[in-house]
PDB file of N, CA and C in Angstrom:
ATOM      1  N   UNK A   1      55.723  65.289 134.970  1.00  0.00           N
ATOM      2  CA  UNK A   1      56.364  64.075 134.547  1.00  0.00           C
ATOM      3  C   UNK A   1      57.719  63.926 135.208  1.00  0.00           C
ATOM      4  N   UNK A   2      58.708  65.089 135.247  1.00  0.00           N
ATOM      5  CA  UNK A   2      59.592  65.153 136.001  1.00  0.00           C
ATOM      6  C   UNK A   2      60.216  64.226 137.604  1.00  0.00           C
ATOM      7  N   UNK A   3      58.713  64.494 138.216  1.00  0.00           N
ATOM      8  CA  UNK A   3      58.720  64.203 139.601  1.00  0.00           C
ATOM      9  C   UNK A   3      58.582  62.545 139.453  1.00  0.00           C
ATOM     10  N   UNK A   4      58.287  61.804 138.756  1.00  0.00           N
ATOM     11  CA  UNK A   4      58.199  60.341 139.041  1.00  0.00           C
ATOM     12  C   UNK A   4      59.550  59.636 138.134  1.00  0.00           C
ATOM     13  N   UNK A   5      60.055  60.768 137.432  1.00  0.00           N
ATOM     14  CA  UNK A   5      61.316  60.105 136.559  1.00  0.00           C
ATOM     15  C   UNK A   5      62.201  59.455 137.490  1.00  0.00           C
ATOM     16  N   UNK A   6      62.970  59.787 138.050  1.00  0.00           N
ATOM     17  CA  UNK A   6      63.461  59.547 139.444  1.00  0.00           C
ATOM     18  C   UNK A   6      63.476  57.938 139.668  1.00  0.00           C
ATOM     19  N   UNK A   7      62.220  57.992 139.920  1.00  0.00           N
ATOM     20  CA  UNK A   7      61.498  56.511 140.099  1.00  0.00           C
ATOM     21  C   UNK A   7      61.888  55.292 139.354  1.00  0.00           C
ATOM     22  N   UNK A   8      60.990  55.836 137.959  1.00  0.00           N
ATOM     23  CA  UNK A   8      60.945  55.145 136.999  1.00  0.00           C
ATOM     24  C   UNK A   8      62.097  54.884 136.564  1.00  0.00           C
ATOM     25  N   UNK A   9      63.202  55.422 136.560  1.00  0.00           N
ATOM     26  CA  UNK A   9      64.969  55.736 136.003  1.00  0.00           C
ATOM     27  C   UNK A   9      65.441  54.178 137.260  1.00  0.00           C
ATOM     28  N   UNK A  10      64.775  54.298 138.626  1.00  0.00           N
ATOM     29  CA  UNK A  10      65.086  53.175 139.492  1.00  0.00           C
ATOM     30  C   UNK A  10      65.523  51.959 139.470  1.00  0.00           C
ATOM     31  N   UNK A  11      63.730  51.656 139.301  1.00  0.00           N
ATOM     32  CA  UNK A  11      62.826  50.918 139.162  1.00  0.00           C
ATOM     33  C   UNK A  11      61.888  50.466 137.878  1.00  0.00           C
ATOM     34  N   UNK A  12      62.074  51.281 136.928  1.00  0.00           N
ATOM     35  CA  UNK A  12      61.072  51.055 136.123  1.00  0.00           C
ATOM     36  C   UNK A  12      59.432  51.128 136.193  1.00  0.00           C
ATOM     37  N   UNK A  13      58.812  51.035 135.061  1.00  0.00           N
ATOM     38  CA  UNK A  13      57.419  50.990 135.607  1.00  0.00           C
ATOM     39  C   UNK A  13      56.545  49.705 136.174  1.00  0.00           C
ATOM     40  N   UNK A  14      56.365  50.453 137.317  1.00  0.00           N
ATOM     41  CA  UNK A  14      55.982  49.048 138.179  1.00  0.00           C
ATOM     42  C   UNK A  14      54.594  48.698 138.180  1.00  0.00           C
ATOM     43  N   UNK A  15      53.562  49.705 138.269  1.00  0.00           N
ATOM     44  CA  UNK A  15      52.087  49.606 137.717  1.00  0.00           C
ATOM     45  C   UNK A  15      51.516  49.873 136.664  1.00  0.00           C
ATOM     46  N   UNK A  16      50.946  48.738 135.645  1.00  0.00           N
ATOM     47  CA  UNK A  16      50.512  48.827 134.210  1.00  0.00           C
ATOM     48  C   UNK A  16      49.930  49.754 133.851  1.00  0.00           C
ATOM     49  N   UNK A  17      50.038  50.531 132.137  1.00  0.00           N
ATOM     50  CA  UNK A  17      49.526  51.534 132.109  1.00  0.00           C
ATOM     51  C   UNK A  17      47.955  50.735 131.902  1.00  0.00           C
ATOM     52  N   UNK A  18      46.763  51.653 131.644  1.00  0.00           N
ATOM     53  CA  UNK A  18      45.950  51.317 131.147  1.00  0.00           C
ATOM     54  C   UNK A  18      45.340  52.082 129.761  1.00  0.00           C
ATOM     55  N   UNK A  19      45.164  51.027 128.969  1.00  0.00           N
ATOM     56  CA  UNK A  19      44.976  51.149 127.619  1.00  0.00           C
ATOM     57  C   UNK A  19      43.794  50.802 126.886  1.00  0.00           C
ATOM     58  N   UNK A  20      43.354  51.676 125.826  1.00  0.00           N
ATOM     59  CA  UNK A  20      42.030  50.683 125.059  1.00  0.00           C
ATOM     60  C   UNK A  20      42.562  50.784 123.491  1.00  0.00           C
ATOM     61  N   UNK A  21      41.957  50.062 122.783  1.00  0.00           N
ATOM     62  CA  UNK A  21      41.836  49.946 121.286  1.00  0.00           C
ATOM     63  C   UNK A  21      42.133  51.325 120.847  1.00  0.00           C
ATOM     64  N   UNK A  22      42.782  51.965 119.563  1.00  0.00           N
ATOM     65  CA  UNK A  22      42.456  53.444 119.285  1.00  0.00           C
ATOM     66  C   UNK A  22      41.562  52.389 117.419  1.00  0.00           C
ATOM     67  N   UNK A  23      41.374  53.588 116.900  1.00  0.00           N
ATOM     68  CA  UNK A  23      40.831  53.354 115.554  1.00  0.00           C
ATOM     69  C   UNK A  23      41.624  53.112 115.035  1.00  0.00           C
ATOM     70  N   UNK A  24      42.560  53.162 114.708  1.00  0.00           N
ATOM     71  CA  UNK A  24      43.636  52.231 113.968  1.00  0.00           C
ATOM     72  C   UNK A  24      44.345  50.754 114.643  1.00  0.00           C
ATOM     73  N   UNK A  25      43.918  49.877 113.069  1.00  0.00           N
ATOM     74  CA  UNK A  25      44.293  48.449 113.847  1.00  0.00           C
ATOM     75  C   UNK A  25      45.767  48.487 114.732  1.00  0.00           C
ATOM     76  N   UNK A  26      45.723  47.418 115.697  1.00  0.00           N
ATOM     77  CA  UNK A  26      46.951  47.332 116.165  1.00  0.00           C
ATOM     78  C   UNK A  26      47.807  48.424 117.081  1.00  0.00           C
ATOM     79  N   UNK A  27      46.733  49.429 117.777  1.00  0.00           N
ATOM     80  CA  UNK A  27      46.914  50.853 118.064  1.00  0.00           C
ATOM     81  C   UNK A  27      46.136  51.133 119.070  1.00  0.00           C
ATOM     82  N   UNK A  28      47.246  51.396 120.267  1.00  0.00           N
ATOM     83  CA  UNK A  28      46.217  51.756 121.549  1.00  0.00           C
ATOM     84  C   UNK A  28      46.244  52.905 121.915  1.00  0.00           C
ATOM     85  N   UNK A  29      45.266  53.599 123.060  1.00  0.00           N
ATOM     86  CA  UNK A  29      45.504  54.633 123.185  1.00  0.00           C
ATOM     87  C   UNK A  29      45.560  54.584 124.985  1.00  0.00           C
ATOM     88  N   UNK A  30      46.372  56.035 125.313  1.00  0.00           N
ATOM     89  CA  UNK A  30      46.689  55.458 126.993  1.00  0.00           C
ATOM     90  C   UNK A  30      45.242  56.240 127.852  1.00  0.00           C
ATOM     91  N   UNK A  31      44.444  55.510 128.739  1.00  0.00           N
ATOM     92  CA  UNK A  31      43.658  55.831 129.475  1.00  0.00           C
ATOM     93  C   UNK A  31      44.036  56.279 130.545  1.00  0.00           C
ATOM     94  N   UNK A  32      45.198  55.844 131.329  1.00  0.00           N
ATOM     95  CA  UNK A  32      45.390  55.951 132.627  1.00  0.00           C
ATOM     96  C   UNK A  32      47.071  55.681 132.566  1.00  0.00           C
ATOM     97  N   UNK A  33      47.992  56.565 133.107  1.00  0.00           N
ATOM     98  CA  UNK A  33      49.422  56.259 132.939  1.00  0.00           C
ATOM     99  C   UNK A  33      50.143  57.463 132.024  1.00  0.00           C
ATOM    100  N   UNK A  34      49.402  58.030 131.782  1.00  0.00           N
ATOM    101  CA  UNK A  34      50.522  59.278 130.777  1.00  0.00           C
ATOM    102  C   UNK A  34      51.404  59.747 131.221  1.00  0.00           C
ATOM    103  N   UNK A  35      51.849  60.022 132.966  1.00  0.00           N
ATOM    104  CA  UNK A  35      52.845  60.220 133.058  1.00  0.00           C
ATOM    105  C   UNK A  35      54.240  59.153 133.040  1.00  0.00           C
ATOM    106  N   UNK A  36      53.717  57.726 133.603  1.00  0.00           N
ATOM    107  CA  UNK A  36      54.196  56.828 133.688  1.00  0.00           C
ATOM    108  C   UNK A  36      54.875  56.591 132.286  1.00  0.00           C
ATOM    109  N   UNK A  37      54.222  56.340 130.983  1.00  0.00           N
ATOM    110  CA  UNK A  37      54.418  56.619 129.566  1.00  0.00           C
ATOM    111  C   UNK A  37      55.495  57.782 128.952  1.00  0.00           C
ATOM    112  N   UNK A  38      55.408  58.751 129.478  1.00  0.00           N
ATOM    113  CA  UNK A  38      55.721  60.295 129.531  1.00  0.00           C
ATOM    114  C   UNK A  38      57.614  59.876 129.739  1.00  0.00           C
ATOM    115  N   UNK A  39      57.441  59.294 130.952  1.00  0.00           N
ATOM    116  CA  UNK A  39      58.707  59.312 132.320  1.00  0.00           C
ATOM    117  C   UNK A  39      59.584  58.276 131.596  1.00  0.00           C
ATOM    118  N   UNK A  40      58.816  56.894 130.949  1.00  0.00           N
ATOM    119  CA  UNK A  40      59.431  55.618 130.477  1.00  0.00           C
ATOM    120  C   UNK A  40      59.917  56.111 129.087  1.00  0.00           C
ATOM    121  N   UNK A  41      59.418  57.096 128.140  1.00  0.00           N
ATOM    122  CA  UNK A  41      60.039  57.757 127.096  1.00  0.00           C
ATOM    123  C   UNK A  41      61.060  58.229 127.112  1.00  0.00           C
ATOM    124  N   UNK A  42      60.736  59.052 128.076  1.00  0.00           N
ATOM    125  CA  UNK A  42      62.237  60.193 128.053  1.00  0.00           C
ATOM    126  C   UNK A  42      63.556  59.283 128.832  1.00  0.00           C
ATOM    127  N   UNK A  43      63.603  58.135 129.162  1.00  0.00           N
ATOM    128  CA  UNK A  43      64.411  57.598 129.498  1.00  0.00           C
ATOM    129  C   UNK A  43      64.899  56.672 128.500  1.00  0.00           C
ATOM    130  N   UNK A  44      64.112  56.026 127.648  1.00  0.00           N
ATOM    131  CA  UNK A  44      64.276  54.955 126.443  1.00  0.00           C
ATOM    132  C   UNK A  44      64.983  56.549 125.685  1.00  0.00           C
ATOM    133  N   UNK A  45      64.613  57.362 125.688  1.00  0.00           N
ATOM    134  CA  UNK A  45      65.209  58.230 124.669  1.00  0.00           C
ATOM    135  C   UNK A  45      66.810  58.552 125.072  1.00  0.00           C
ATOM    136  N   UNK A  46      67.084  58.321 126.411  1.00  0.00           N
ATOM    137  CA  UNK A  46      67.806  59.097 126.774  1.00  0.00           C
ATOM    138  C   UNK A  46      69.386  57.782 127.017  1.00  0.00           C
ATOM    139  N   UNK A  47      68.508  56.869 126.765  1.00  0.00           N
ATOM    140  CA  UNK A  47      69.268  55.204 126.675  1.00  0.00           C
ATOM    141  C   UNK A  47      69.526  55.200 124.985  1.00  0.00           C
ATOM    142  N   UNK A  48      68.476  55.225 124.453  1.00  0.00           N
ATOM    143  CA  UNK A  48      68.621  55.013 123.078  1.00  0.00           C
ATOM    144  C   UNK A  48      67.912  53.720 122.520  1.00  0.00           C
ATOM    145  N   UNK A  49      66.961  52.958 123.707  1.00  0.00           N
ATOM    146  CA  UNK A  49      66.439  51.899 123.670  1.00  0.00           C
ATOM    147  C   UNK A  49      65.401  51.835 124.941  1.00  0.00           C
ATOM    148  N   UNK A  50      64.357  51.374 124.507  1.00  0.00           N
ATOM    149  CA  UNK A  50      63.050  51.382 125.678  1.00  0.00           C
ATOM    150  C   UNK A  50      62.776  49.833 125.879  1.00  0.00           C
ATOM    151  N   UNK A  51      62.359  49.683 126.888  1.00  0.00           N
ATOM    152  CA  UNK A  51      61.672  48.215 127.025  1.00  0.00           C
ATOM    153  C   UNK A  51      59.907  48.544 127.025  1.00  0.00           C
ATOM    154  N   UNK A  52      59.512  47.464 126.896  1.00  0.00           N
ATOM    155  CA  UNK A  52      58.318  47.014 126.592  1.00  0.00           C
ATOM    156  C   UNK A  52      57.105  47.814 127.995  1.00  0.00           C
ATOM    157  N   UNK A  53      56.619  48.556 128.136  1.00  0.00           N
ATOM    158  CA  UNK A  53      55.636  48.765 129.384  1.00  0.00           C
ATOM    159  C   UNK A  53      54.530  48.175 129.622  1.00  0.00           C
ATOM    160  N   UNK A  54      53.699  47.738 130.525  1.00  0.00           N
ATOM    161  CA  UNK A  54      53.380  46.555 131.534  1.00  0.00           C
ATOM    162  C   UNK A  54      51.753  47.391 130.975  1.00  0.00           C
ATOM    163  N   UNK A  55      50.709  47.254 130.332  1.00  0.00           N
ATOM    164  CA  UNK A  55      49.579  47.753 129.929  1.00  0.00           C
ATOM    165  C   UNK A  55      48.544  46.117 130.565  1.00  0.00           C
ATOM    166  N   UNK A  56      47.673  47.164 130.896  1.00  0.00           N
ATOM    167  CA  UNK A  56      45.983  46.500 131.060  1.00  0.00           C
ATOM    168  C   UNK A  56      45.179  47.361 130.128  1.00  0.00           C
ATOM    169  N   UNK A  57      44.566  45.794 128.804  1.00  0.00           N
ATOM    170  CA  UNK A  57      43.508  46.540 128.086  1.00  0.00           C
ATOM    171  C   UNK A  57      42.384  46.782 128.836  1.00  0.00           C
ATOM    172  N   UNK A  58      41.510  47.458 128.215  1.00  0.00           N
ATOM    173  CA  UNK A  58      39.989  47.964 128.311  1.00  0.00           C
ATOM    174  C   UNK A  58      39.636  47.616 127.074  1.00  0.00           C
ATOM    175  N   UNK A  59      38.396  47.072 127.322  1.00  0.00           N
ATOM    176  CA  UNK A  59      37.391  46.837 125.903  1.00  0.00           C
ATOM    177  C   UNK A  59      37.433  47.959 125.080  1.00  0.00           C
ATOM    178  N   UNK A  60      37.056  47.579 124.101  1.00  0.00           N
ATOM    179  CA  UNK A  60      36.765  48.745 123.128  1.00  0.00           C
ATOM    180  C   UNK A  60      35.528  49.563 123.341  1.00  0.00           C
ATOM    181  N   UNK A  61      35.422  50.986 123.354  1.00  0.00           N
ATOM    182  CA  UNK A  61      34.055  51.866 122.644  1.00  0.00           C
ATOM    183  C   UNK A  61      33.396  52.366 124.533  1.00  0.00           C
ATOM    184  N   UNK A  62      33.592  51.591 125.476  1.00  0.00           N
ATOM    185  CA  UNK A  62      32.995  52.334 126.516  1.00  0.00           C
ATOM    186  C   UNK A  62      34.030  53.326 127.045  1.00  0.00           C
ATOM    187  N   UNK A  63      33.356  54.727 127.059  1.00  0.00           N
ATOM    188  CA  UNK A  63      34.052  56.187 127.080  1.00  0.00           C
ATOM    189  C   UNK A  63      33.529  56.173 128.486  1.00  0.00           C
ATOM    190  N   UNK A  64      32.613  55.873 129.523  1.00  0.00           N
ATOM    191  CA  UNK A  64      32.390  56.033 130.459  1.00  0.00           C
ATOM    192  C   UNK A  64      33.160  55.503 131.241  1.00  0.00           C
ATOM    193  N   UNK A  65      32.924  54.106 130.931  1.00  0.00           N
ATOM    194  CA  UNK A  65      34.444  53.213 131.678  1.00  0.00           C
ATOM    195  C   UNK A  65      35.934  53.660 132.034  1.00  0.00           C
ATOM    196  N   UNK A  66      36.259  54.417 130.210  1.00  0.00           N
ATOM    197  CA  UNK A  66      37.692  54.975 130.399  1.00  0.00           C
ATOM    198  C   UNK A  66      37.595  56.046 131.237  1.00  0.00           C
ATOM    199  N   UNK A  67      36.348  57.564 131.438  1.00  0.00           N
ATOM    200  CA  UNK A  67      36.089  58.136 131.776  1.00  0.00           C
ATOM    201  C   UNK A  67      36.436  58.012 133.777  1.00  0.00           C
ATOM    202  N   UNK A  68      35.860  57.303 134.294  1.00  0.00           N
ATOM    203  CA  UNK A  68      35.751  56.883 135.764  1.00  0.00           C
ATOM    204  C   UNK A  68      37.222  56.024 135.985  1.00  0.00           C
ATOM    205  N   UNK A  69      37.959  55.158 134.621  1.00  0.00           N
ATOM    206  CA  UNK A  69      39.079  54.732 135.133  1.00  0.00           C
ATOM    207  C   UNK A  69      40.017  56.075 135.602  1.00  0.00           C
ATOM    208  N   UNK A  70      40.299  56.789 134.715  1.00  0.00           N
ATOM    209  CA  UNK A  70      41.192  58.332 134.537  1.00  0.00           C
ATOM    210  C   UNK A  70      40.808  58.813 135.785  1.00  0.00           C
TER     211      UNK A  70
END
């Protein structure tokens, strides 16, 4: 996570994470982007305030889909 902070500290995150539904309403979970997520944390933490990150859903329930996105 380290190695893209740098970046992200820049620039911000510039390519959306990707996300699907989790089982709880209103609750996603990250498919693709954990470090990106990871990197944009520790900087909102380190500000004391985060902005909003740039997500593409995925339908709900196909594990293969998320599977081949990752």
């Amino acid at each position: 996570m380290l190695d893209i902070l740098p970046s992200v500290r820049a620039r911000g995150v510039l390519v959306p994470l990707l996300v699907r539904p989790n089982i709880e309403p209103d609750s996603f979970e990250i498919v693709a982007g954990r470090r990106r997520y990871l990197a944009a944390k520790s900087l909102a933490d380190e500000r004391g305030e985060g902005d909003a990150l740039p997500c593409a859903v995925m339908e709900d329930g196909d594990d293969a889909d998320a599977l081949e996105a990752w």
